[in-house]
Protein backbone atom coordinates (compact mmCIF):
# COMPACT_ATOMS: atom_id res chain seq x y z
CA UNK A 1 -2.20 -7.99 -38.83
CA UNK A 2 -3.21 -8.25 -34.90
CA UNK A 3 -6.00 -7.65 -33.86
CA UNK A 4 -6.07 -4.26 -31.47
CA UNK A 5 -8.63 -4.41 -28.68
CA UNK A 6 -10.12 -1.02 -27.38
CA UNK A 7 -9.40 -2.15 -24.07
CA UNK A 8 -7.58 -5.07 -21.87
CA UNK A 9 -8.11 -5.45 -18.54
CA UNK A 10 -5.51 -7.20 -16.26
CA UNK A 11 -7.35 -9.03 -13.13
CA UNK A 12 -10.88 -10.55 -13.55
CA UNK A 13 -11.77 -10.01 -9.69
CA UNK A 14 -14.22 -7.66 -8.43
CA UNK A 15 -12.15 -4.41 -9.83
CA UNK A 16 -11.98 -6.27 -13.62
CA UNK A 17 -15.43 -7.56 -13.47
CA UNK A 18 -17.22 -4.42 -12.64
CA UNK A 19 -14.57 -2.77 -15.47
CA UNK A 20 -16.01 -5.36 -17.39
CA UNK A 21 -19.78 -4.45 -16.69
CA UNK A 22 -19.35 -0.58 -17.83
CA UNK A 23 -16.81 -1.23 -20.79
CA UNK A 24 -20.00 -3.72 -21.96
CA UNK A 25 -22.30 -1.16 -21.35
CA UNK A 26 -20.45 1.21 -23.44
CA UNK A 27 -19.99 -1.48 -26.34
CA UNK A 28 -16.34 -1.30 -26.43
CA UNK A 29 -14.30 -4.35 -27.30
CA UNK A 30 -12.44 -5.88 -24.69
CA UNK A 31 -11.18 -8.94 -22.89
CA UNK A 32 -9.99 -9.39 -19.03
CA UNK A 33 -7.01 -11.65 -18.39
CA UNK A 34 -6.91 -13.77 -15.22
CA UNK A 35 -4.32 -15.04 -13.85
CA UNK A 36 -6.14 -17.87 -12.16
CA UNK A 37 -8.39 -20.46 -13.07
CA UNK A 38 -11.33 -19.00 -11.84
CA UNK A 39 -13.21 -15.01 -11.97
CA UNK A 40 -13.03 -14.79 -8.30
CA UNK A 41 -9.86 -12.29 -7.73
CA UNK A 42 -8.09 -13.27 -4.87
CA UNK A 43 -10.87 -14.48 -2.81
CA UNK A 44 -10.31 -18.17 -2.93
CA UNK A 45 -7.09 -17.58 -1.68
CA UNK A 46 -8.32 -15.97 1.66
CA UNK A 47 -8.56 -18.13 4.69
CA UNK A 48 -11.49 -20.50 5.10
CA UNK A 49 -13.51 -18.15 8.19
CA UNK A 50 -13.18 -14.57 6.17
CA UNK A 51 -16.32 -12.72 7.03
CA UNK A 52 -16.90 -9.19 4.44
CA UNK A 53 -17.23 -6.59 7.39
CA UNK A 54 -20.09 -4.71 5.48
CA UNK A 55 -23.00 -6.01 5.30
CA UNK A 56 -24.92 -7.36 1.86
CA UNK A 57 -26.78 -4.13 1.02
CA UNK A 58 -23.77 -1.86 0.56
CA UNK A 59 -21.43 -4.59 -1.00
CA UNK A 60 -22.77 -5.21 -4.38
CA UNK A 61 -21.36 -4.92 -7.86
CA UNK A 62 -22.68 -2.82 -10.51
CA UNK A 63 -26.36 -4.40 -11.94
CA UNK A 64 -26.39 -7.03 -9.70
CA UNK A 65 -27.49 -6.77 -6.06
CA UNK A 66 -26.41 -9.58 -3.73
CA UNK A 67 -29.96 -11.92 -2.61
CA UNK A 68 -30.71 -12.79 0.13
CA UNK A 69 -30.80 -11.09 3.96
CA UNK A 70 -29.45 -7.46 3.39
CA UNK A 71 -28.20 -7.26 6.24
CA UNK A 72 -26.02 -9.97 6.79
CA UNK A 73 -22.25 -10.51 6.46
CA UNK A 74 -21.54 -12.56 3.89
CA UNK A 75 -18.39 -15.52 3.78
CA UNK A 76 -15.89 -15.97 1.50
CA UNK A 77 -17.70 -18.81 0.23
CA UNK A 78 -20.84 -16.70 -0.64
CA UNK A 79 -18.19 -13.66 -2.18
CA UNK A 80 -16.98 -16.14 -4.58
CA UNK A 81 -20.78 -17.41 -5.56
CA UNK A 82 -21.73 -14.21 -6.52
CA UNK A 83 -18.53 -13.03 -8.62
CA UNK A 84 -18.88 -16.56 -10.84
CA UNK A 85 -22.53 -15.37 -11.37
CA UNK A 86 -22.10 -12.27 -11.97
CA UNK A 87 -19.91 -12.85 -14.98
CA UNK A 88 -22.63 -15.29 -16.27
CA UNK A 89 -24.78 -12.65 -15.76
CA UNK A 90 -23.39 -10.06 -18.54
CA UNK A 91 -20.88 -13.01 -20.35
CA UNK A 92 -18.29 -10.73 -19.47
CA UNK A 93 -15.25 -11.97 -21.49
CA UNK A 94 -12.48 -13.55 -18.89
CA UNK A 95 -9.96 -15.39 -20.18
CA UNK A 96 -8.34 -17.88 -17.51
CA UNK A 97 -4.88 -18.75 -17.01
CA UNK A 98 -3.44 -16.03 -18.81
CA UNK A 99 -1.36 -14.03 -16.02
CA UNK A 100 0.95 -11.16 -17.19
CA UNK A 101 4.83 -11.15 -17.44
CA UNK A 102 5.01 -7.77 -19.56
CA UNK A 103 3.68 -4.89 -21.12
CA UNK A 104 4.95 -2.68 -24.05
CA UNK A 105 4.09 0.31 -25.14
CA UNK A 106 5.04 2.07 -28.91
CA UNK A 107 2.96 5.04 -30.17
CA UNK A 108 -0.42 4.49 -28.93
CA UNK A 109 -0.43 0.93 -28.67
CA UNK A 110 0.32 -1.58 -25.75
CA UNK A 111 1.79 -5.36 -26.55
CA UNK A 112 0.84 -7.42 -23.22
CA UNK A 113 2.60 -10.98 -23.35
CA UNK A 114 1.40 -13.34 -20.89
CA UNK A 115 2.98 -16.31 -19.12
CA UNK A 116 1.59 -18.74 -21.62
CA UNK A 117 3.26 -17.07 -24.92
CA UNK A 118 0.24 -15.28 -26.13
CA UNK A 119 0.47 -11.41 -27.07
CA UNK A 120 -2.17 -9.15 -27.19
CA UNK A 121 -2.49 -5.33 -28.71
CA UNK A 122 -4.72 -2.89 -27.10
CA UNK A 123 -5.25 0.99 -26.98
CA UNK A 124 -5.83 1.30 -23.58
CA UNK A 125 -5.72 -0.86 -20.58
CA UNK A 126 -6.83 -1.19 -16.76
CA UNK A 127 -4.94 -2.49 -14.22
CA UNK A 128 -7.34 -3.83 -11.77
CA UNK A 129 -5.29 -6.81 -9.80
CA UNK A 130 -5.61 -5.28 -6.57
CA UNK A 131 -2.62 -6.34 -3.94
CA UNK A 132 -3.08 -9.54 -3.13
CA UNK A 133 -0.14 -11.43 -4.59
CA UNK A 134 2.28 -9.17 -3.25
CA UNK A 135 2.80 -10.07 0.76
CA UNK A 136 4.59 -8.16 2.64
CA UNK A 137 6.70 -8.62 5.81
CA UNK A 138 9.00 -7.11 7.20
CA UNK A 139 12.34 -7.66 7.70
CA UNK A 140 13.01 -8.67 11.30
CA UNK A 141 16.64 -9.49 12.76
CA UNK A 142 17.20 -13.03 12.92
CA UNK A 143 14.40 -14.46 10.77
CA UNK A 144 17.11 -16.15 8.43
CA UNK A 145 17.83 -18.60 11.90
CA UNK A 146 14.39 -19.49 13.32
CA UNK A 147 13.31 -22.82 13.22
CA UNK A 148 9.99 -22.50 13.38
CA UNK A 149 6.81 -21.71 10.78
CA UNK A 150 6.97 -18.17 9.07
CA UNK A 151 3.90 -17.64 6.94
CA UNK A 152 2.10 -14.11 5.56
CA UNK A 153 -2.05 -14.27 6.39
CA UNK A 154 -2.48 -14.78 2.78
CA UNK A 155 -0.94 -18.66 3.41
CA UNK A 156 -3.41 -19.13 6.30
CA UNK A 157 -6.51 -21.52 5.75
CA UNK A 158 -7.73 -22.40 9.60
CA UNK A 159 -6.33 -23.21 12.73
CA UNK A 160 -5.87 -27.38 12.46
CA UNK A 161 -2.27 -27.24 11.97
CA UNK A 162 -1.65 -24.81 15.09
CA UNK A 163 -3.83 -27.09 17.59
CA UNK A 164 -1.81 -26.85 20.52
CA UNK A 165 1.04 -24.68 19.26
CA UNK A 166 2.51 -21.31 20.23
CA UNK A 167 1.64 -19.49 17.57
CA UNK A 168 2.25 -14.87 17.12
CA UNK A 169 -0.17 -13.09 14.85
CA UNK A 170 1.84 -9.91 13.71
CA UNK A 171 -0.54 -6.98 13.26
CA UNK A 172 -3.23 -5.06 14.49
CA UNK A 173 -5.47 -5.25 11.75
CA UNK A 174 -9.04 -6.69 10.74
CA UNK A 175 -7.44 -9.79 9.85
CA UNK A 176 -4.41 -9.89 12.80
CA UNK A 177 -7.31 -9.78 15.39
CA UNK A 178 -9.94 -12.54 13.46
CA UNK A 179 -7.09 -14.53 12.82
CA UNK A 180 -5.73 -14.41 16.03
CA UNK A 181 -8.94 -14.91 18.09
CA UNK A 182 -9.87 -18.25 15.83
CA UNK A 183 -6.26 -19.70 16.78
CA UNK A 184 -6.91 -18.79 20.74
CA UNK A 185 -9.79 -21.36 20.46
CA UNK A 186 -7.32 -24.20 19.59
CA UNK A 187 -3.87 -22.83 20.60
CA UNK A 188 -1.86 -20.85 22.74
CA UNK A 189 -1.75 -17.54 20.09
CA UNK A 190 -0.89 -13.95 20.93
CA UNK A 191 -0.82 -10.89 18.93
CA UNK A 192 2.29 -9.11 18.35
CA UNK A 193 1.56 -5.16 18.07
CA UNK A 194 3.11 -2.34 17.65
CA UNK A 195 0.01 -0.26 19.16
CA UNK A 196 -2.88 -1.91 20.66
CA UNK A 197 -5.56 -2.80 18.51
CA UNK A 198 -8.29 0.07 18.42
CA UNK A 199 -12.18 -0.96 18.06
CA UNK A 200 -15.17 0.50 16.58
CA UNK A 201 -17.95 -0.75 16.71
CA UNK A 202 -19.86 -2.85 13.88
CA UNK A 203 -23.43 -1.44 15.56
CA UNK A 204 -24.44 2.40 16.48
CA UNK A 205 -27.93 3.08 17.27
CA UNK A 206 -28.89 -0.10 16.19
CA UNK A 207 -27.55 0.82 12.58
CA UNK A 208 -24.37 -0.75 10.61
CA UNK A 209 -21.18 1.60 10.97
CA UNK A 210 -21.10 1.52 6.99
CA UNK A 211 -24.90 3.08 7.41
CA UNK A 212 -23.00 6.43 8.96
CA UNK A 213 -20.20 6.09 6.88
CA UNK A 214 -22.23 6.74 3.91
CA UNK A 215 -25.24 9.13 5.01
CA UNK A 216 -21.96 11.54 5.95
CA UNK A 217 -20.37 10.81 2.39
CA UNK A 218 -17.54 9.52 4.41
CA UNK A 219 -16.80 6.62 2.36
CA UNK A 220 -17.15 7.76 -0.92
CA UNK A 221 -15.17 11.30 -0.42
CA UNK A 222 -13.14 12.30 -3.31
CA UNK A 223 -9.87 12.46 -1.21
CA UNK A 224 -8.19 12.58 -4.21
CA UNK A 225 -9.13 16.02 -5.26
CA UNK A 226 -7.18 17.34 -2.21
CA UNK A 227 -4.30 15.69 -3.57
CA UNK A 228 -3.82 12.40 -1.71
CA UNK A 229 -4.98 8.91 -0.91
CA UNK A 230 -8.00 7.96 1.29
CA UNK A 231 -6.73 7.17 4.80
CA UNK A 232 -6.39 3.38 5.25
CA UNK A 233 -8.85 2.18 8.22
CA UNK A 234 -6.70 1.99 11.47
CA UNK A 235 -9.18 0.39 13.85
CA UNK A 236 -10.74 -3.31 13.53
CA UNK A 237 -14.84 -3.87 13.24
CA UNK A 238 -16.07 -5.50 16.04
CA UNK A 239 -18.83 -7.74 14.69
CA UNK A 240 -20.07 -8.16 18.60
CA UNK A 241 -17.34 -10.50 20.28
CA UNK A 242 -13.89 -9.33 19.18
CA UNK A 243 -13.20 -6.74 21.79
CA UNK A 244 -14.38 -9.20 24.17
CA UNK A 245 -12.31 -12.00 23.67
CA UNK A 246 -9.32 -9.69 23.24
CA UNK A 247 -10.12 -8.35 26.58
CA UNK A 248 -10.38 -11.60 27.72
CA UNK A 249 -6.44 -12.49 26.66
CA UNK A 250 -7.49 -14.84 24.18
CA UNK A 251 -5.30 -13.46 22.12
CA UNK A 252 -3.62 -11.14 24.37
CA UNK A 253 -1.53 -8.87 22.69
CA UNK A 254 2.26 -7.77 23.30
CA UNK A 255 4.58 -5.54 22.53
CA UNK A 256 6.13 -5.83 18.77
CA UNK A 257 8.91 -8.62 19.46
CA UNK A 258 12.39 -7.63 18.08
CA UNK A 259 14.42 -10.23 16.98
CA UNK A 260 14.08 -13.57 16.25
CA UNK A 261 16.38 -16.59 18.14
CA UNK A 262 16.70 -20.25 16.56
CA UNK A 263 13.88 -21.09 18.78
CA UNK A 264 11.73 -18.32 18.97
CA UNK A 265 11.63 -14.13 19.91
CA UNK A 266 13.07 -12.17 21.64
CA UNK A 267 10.08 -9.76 22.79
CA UNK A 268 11.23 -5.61 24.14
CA UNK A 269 12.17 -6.10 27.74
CA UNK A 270 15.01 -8.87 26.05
CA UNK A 271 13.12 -12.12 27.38
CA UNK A 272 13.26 -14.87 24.86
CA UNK A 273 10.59 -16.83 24.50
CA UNK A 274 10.23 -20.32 22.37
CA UNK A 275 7.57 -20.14 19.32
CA UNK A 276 6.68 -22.60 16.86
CA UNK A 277 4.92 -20.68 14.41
CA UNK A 278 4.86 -16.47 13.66
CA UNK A 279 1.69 -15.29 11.12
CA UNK A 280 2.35 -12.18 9.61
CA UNK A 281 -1.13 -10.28 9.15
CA UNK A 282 0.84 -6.91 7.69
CA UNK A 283 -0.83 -6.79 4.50
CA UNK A 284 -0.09 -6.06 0.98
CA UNK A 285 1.94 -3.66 -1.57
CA UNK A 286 0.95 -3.77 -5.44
CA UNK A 287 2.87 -5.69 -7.80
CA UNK A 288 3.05 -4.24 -11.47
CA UNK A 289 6.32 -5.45 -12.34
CA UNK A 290 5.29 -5.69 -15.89
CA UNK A 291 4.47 -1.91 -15.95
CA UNK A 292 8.21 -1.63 -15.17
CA UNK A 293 9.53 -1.04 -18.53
CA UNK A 294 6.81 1.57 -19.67
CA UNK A 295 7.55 4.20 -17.32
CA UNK A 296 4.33 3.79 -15.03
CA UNK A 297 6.08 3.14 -12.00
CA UNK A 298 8.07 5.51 -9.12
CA UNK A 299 10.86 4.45 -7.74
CA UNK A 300 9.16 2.27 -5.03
CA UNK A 301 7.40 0.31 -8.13
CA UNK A 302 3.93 2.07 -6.89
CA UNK A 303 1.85 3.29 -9.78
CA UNK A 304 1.93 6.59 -11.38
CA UNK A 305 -1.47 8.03 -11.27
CA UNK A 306 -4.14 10.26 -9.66
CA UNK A 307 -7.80 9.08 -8.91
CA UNK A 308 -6.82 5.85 -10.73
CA UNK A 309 -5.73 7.60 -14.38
CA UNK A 310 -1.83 6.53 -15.09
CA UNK A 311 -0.43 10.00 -14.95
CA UNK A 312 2.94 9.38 -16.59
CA UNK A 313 1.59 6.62 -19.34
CA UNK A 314 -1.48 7.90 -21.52
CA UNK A 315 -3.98 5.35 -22.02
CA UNK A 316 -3.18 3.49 -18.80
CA UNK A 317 -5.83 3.23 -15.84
CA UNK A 318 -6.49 1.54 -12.61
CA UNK A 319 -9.38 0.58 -10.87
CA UNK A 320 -9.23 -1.55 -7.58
CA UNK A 321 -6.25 0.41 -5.83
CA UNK A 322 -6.62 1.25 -2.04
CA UNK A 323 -7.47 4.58 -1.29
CA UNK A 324 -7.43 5.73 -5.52
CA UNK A 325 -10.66 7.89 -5.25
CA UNK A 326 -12.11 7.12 -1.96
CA UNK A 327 -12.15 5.20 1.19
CA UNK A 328 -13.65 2.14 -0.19
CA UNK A 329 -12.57 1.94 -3.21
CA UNK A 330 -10.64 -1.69 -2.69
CA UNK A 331 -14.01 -3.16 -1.80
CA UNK A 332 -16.91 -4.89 -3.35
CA UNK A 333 -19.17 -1.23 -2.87
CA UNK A 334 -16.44 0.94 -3.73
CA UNK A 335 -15.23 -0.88 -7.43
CA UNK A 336 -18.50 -0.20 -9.11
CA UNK A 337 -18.14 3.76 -9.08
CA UNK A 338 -14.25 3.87 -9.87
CA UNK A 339 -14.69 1.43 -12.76
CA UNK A 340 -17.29 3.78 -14.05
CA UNK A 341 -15.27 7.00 -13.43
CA UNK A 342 -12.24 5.31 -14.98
CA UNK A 343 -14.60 4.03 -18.57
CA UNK A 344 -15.54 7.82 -18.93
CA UNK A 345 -11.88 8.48 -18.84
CA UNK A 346 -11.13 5.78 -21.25
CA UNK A 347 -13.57 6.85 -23.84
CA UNK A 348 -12.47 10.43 -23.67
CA UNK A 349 -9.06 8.68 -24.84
CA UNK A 350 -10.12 6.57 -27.53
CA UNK A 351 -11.98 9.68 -28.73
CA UNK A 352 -8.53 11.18 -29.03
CA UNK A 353 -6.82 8.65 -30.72
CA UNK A 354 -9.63 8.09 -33.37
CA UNK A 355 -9.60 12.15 -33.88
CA UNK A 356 -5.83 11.62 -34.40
CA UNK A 357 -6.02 9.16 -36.25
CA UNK A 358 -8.62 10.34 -39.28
C-alpha cells in the first residue's frame, strides 16, 4: 500500500520552505518537491544585479533572521545563501528534480505524479510555486515578423550582450526601470511605457519606506477580509539614483510602441524606428496546469481560493500568491505569516478527516 503523507508541498522556494518550517514545527509528515536542482525558488533564475528592495531586518524567514548589517539590501547572491541555509538549518525535507505534471484527487486523497514517473499520495497539499515560470507578454501586432531579440526579464542576466545595441525595456515596473538604467550604461536603451514610471522614495525621515509601511499595518492588512486581493505596488523604489538617471534620459522613456516592423517599432505618432533587441519587464501569471483536472482553477486557470485556502478543492492551500492575505505576501517578510495561517488551516483539516475517519 502507498504511503499517504499528511502534507506535500509543491515549490521548495521561500513560500515551501517557510511551509516547511511550521508543518515541522507542528510534527506533521511531509515532503516539498522542487522542480529544480537547488532550494532557492526562482531566485537563481533572476538577473545577475537584482537588489531585494527591503532591507535585511524586515526580509527574513520564519526562525532564522538574516546576519549581518540590518539595514542593508541584500543581492540575489546573498537571497540564495540564506535559503540553502536555512533548509540546513531545520533539514527541511526537499526533494530536487521532481517538478509536477499532475495532480489527482479521489475521496480525500491527492495522487501527484511528477515529471520523473514517481507518484505520491497525500491528504492535503500547498501550492507554494509562486509565478515565476509563467512569463507573460503581450501580444503585440507584428511580433511574428521582427528580426530582432524578443526576450521576457526572466531571460535577462546583464547587459554584455546589448553593449552598443538599441535595446526597449517594456514596463514601468521595479524591474523595467533597474533593468533599463543598467543597459543605459552600455547601450542605447529606452523604456517603453504605457504611463510614466511613478517614484517613491526608498528613504523618509531618514527611515526605510518598509519602516512606515509596517508601523501603519499597511503591509500586512488583511485585504482579504474585504473580499479582494492586496493592491499590487504601482510605483518603483528609488534606492537613491533611479529617479535621477531616469530624469537624466538614461533610459528615457516613451510612449507604449504599437506594432512591430521586420526591423523594429513602430512607436504612437507612426514613426518607425529600427531596434535590435525588445525586453519585456511585464511580469508574471501563475501556472497550475496540473490543478487543471481537479477543479481548482477558473476559467482564466487562476486559483480558486480566498486568503490562500482552495475554495472549490478541500484540502488544497496556497502560500506564496501575490496579494493572497496581504500586500507582501509574495516576499521573503510576507511568506512566514501566510505559511503559518495556512498550517492552522491544514490541521483543522486533517482533524476532520481523522474524525471521519474513526
Amino acid at each position: 500500500m502507498a504511503e499517504v503523507w499528511d502534507t506535500i508541498v509543491i515549490g521548495g522556494g521561500q513560500a515551501g520552505l517557510a511551509s516547511g518550517f511550521h508543518l515541522s514545527r507542528n510534527r506533521l509528515k511531509f515532503m516539498i518537491l522542487e522542480a529544480s536542482d537547488q532550494p532557492a525558488g526562482s531566485w537563481p533564475q533572476y538577473y545577475d544585479s537584482l537588489k531585494l528592495f527591503s532591507p535585511a531586518r524586515f526580509s527574513s524567514l520564519p526562525g532564522m533572521k538574516i546576519q549581518g548589517d540590518p539595514d542593508r539590501y541584500l543581492r540575489k547572491e546573498e537571497v540564495i545563501r540564506y535559503l540553502q541555509d536555512y533548509r540546513e538549518k531545520y533539514q527541511l525535507p526537499v526533494r530536487l528534480n521532481k517538478r509536477v505534471v499532475s495532480v489527482e484527487k479521489s475521496g480525500d486523497v491527492f495522487t501527484v505524479h511528477t515529471m520523473t514517473g514517481d507518484m505520491y499520495q497525500t491528504r492535503t497539499m500547498i501550492n507554494a510555486t509562486g509565478s515565476f515560470h509563467n512569463p507573460y507578454t503581450p501580444v503585440i501586432q507584428g511580433r511574428t515578423e521582427f528580426k530582432g531579440a524578443i526576450m521576457h526579464s526572466s531571460e535577462y542576466r546583464n547587459p554584455d550582450r546589448f553593449r552598443n545595441k538599441r535595446v526597449l525595456v517594456v514596463g514601468r515596473g521595479n524591474s523595467a526601470v533597474q533593468i533599463g538604467v543598467e543597459l543605459a550604461e552600455v547601450s542605447n536603451a529606452s523604456l517603453a511605457v504605457l504611463q510614466p514610471v511613478q517614484f517613491v522614495k526608498q528613504r523618509i525621515l531618514g527611515l526605510d519606506l518598509h519602516v512606515w509601511i509596517k508601523a501603519i499595518g499597511f503591509d500586512t492588512f488583511p485585504f482579504w477580509r474585504l473580499g479582494k486581493s492586496a493592491p499590487s505596488p504601482s510605483n518603483v523604489i528609488d534606492l537613491g539614483f533611479y529617479r535621477e538617471r531616469i530624469q537624466a534620459g538614461k533610459p528615457d522613456q516613451r510612449p507604449m510602441f504599437t506594432s512591430f516592423y521586420a526591423d523594429g517599432v513602430v512607436w504612437s505618432d507612426g514613426t518607425k524606428e529600427p531596434i535590435d533587441s525588445v525586453i519585456y519587464a511585464t511580469g508574471y501569471r501563475p501556472d497550475l496546469s496540473y490543478f487543471s483536472g481537479i477543479g481548482a482553477l477558473d476559467s482564466a486557470e487562476r486559483p480558486l481560493q480566498v486568503a490562500g485556502v482552495s475554495s472549490s478543492v478541500p484540502g488544497l492551500y496556497y502560500v506564496g500568491l501575490e496579494g493572497q492575505r496581504s500586500f507582501a505576501s509574495a516576499t521573503l517578510r510576507g511568506v512566514g505569516p501566510d505559511a503559518n495561517y495556512i498550517v492552522r488551516k491544514l490541521r483543522l483539516h486533517l482533524r476532520s478527516l481523522s474524525k471521519k475517519s474513526n
